[in-house]
C-alpha atoms as a PDB file:
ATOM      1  CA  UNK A   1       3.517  -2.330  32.668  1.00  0.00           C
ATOM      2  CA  UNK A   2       3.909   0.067  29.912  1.00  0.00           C
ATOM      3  CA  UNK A   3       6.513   2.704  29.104  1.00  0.00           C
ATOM      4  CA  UNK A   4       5.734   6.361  27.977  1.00  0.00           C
ATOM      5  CA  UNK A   5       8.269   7.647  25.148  1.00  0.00           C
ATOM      6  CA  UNK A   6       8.370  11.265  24.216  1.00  0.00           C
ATOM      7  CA  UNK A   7       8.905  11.196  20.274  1.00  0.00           C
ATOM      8  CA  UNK A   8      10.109  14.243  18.590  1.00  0.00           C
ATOM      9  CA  UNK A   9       6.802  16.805  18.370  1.00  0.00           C
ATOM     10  CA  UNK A  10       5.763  16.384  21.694  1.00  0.00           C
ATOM     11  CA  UNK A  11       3.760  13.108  21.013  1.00  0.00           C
ATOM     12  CA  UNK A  12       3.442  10.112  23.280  1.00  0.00           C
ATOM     13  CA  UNK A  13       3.571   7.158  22.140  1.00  0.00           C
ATOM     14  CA  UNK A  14       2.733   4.151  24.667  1.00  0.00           C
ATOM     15  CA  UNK A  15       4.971   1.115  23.874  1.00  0.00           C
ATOM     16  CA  UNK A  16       4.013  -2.608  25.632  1.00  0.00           C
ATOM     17  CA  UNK A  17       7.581  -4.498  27.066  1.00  0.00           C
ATOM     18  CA  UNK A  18       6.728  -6.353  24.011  1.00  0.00           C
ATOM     19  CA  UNK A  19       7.183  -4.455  21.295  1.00  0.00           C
ATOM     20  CA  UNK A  20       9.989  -2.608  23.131  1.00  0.00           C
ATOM     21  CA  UNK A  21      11.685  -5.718  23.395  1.00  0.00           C
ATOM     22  CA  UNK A  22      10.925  -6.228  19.226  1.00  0.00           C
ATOM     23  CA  UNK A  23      12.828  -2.238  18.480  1.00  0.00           C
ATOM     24  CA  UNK A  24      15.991  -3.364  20.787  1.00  0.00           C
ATOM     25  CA  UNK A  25      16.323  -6.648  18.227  1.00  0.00           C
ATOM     26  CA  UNK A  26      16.364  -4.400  14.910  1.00  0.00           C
ATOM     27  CA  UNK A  27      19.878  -2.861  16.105  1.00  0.00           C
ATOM     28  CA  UNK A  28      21.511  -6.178  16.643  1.00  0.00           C
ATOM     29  CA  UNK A  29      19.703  -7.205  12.988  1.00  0.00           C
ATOM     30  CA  UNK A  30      21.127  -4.391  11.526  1.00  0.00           C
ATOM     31  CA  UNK A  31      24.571  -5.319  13.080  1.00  0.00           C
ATOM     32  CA  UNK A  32      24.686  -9.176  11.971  1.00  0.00           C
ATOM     33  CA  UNK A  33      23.685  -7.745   8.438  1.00  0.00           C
ATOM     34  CA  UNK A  34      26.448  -5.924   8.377  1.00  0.00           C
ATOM     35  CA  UNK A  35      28.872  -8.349   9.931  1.00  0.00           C
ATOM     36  CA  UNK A  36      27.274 -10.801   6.726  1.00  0.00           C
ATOM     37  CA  UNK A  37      27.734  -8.357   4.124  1.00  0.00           C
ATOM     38  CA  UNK A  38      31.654  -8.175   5.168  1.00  0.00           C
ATOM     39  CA  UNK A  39      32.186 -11.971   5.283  1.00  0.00           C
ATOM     40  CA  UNK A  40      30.191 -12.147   1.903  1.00  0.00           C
ATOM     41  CA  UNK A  41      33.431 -10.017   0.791  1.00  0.00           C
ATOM     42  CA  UNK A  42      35.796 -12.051   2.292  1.00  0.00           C
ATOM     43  CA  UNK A  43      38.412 -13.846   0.009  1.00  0.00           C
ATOM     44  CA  UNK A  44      38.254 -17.438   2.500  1.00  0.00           C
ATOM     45  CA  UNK A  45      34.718 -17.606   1.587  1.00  0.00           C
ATOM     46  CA  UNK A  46      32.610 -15.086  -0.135  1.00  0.00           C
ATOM     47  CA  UNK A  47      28.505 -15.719  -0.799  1.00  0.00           C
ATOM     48  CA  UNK A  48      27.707 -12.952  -2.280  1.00  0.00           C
ATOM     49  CA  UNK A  49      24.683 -13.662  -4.720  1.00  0.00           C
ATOM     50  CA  UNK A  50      23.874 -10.257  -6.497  1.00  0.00           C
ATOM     51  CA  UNK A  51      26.553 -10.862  -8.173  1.00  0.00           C
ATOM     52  CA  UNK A  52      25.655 -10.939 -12.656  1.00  0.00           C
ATOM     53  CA  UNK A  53      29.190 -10.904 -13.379  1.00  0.00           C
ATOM     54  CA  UNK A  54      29.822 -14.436 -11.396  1.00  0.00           C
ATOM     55  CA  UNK A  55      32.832 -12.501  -9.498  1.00  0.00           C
ATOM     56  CA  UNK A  56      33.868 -14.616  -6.436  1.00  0.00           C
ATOM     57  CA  UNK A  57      32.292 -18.359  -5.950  1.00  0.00           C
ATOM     58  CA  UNK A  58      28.875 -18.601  -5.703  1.00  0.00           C
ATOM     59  CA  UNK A  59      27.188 -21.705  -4.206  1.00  0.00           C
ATOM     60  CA  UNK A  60      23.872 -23.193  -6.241  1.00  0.00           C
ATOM     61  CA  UNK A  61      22.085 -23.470  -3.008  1.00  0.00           C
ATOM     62  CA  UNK A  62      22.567 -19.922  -1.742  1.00  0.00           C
ATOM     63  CA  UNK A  63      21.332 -19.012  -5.343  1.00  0.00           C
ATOM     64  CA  UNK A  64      18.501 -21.387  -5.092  1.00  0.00           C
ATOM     65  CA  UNK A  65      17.857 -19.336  -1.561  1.00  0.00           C
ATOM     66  CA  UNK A  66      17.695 -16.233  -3.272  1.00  0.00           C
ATOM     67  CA  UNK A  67      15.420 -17.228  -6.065  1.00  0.00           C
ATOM     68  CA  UNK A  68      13.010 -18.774  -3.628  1.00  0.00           C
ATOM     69  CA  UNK A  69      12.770 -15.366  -1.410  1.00  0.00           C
ATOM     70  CA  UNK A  70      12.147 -14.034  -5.301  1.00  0.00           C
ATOM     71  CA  UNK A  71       9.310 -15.824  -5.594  1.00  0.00           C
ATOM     72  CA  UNK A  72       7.689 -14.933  -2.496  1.00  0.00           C
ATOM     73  CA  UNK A  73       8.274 -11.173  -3.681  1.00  0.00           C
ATOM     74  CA  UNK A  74       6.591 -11.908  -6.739  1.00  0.00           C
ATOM     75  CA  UNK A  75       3.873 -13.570  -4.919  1.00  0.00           C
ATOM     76  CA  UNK A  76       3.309  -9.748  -2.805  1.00  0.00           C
ATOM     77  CA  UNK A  77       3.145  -7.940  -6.031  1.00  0.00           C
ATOM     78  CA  UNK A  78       0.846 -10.110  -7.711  1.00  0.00           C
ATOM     79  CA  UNK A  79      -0.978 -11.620  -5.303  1.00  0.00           C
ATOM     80  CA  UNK A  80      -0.522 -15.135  -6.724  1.00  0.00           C
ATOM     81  CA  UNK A  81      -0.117 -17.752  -4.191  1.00  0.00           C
ATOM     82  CA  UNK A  82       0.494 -20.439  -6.478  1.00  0.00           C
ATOM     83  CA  UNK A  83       4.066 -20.754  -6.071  1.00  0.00           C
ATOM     84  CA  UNK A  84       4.516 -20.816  -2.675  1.00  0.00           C
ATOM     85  CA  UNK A  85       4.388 -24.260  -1.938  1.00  0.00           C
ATOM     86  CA  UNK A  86       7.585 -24.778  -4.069  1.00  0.00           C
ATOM     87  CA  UNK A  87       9.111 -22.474  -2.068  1.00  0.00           C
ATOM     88  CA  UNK A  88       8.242 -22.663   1.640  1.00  0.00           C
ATOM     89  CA  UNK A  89       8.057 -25.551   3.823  1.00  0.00           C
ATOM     90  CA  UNK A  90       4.983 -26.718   5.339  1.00  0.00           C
ATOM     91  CA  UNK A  91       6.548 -26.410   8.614  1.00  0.00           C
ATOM     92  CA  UNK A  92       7.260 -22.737   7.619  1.00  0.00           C
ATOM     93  CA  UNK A  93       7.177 -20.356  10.711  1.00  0.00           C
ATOM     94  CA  UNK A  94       6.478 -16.608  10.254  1.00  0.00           C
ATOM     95  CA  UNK A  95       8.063 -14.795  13.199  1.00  0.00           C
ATOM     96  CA  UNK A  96       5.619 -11.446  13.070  1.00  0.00           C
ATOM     97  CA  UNK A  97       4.413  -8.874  15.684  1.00  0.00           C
ATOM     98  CA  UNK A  98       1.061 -10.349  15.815  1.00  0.00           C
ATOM     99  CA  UNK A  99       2.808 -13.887  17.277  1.00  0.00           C
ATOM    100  CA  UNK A 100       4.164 -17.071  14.911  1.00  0.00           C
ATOM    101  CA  UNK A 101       2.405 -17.487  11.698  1.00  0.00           C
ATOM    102  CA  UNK A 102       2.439 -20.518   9.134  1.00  0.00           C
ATOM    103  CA  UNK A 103       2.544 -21.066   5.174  1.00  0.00           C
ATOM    104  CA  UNK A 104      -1.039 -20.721   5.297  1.00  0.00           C
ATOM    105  CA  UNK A 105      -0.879 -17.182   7.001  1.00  0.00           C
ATOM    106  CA  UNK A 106       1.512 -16.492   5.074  1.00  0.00           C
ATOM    107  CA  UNK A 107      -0.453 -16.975   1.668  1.00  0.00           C
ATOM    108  CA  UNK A 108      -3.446 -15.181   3.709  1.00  0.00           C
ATOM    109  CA  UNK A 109      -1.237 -12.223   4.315  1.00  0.00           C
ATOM    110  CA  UNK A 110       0.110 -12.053   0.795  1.00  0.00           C
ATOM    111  CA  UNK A 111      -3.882 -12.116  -0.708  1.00  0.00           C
ATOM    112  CA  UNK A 112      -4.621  -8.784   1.929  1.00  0.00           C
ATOM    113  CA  UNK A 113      -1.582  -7.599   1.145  1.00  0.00           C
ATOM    114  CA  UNK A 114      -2.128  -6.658  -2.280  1.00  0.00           C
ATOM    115  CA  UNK A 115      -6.438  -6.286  -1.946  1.00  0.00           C
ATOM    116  CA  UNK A 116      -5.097  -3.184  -0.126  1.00  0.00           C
ATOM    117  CA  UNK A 117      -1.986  -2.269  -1.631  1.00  0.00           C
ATOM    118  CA  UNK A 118      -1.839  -2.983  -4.758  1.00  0.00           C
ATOM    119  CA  UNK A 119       0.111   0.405  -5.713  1.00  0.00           C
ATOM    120  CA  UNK A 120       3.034  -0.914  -2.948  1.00  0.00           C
ATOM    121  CA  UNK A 121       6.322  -0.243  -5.041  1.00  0.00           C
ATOM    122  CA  UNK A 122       9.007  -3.224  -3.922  1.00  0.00           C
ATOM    123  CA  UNK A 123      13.035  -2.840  -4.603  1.00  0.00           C
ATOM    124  CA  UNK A 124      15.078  -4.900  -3.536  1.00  0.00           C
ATOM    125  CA  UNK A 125      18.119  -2.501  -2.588  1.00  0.00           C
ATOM    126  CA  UNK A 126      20.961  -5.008  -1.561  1.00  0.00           C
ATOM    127  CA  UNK A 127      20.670  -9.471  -1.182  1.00  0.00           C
ATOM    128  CA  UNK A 128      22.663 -11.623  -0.191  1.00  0.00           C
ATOM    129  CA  UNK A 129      22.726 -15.205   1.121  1.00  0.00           C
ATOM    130  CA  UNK A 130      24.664 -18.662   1.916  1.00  0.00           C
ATOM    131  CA  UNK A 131      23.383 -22.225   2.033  1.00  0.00           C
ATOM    132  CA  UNK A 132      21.100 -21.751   5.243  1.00  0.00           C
ATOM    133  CA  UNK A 133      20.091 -17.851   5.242  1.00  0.00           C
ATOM    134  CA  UNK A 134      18.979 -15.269   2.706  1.00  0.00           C
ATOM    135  CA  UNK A 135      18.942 -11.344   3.897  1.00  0.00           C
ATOM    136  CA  UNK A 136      17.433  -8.500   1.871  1.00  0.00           C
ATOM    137  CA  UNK A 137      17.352  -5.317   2.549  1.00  0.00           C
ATOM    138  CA  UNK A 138      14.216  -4.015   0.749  1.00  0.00           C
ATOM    139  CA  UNK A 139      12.562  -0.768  -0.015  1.00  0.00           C
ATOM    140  CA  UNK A 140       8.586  -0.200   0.279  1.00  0.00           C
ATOM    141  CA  UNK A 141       6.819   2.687  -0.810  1.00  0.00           C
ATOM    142  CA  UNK A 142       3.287   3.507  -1.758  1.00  0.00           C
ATOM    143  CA  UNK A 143       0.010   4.700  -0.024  1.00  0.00           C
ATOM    144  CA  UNK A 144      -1.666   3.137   2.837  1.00  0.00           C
ATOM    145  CA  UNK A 145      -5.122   2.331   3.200  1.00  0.00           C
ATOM    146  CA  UNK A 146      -5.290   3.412   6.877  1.00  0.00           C
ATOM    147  CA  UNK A 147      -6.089  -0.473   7.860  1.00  0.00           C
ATOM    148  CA  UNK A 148      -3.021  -2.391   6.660  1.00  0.00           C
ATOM    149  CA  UNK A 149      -0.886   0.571   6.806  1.00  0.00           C
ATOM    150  CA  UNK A 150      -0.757   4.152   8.283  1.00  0.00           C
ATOM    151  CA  UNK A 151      -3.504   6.202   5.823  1.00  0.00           C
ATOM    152  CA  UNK A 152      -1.087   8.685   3.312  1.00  0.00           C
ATOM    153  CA  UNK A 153       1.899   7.931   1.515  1.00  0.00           C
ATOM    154  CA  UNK A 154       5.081   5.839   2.958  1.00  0.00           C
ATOM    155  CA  UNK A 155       8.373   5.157   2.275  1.00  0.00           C
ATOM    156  CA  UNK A 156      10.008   2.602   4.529  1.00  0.00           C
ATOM    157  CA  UNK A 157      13.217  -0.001   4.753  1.00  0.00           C
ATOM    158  CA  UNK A 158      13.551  -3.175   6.181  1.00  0.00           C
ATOM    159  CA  UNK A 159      15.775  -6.203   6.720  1.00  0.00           C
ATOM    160  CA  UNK A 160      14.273  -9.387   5.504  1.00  0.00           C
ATOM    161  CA  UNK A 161      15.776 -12.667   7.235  1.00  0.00           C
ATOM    162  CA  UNK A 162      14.767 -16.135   5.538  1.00  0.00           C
ATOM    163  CA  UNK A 163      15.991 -19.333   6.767  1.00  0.00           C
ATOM    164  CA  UNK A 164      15.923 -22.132   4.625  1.00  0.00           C
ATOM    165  CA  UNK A 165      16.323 -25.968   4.874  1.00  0.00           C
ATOM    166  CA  UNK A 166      16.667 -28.039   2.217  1.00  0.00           C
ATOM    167  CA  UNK A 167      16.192 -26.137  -0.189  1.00  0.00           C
ATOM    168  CA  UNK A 168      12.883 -24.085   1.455  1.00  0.00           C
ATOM    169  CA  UNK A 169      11.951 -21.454   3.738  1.00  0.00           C
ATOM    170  CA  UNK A 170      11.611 -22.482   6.917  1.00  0.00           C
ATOM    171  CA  UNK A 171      11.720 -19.613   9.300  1.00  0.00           C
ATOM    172  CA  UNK A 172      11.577 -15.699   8.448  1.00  0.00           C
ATOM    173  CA  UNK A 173      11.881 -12.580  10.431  1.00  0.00           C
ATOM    174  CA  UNK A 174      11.297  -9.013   9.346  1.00  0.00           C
ATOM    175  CA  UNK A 175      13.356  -5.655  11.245  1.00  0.00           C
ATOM    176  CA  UNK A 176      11.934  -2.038  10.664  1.00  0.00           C
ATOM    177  CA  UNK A 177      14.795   1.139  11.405  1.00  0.00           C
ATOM    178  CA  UNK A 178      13.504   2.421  14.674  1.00  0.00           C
ATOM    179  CA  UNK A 179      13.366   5.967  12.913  1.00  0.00           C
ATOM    180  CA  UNK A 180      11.077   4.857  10.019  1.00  0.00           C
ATOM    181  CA  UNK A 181       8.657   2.822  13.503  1.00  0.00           C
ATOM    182  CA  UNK A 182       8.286   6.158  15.588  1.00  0.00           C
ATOM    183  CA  UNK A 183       6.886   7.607  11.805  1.00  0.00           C
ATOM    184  CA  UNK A 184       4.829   5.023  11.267  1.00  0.00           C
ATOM    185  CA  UNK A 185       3.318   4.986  14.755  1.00  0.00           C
ATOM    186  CA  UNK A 186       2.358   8.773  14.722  1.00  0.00           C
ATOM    187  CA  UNK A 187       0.476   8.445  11.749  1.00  0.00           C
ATOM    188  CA  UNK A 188      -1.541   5.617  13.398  1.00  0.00           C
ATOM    189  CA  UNK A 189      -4.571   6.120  16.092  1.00  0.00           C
ATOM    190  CA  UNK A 190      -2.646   4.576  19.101  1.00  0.00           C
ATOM    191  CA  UNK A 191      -3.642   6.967  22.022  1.00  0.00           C
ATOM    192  CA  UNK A 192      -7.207   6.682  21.139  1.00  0.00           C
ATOM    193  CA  UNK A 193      -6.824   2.887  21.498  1.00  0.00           C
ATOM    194  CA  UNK A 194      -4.801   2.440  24.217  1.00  0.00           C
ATOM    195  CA  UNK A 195      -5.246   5.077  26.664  1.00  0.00           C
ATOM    196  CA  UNK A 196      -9.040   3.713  27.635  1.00  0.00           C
ATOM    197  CA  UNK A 197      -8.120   0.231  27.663  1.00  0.00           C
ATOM    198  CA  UNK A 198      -5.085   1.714  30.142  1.00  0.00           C
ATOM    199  CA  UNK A 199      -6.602   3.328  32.354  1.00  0.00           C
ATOM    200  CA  UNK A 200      -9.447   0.715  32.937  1.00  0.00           C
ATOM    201  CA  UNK A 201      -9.665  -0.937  36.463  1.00  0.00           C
ATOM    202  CA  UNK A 202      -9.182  -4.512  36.917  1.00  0.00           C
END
């Protein structure tokens, strides 16, 4: 079963249950990010940890948290693996839209990442974390290769979730504003993909 959604332009796009199901988790994402950003603020027990000026208590293992999802970062805009293994557990488990990934997919995806985007701009516009999560909200920009990303320039935000155990990633989950998907999806070739394979007899 599929479900036909007229995007702005007259386009149709043809969504599986799947990744419909995916969209309807990036509002209650965006939500709990919110909802953590307020309790970070809160005078009972704040956690924020872009915070220079050391205003409000900061934990050393929310800090740790955040320094490890640095390093990953790094890793994208270098390409250099090497310091993953400090960082994320070997039971690491990448929740992504192509199913569960590991620490070695992970490294994989980093290596592709930059052979074909190495002009991919990074900013990290707002962090913060506790003793078991980290959450960024980061900026990407550059210009796609029309493999790993639509062909022509970009400019896209996301929410970044990390959990972490002991002191390393062990889970991570990524949410895309529905707006910036629908862009991303007209640039890409879908109809000429999935319209034979739908209409194909079983």
């Amino acid at each position: 079963m599929v479900l036909l959604i007229p995007p702005p332009e007259g386009l149709i796009i043809i969504l599986s249950p799947k990744i419909i199901s995916k969209m309807k988790t990036i509002h209650l994402a965006v939500v709990c990010f919110a909802l953590f950003m307020v309790s970070c603020n809160s005078d009972s027990k704040p956690a924020v940890t872009d915070n220079p000026a050391g205003v409000g208590a900061v934990s050393s293992l929310a800090q740790k948290n955040l320094e490890a999802v640095h390093v990953v970062t790094k890793a994208f805009e270098t390409g250099d693996v090497s310091g993953i293994d400090s960082v994320v557990a070997s039971d690491f488990v990448d929740h992504t839209d192509k199913g569960e990934g590991n620490r070695d997919s992970l490294k994989a995806m980093i290596k592709a990442a930059y052979a074909t985007n190495k002009n991919m701009k990074m900013e990290i516009v707002k962090e913060v974390a506790d003793d078991n999560y980290a959450f960024s909200l980061m900026r990407y920009s550059g210009t796609g290769d029309g493999v790993s990303m639509p062909a022509g320039p970009y400019d896209m935000h996301m929410i970044e979730v990390v959990k972490f155990s002991n002191g390393k990633a062990v889970e991570h989950w990524a949410y895309m504003e529905m707006g910036e998907v629908t862009k991303m999806m007209q640039k890409m070739p879908v109809m000429d993909k999935i319209m034979p394979a739908a209409g194909k007899k079983k």
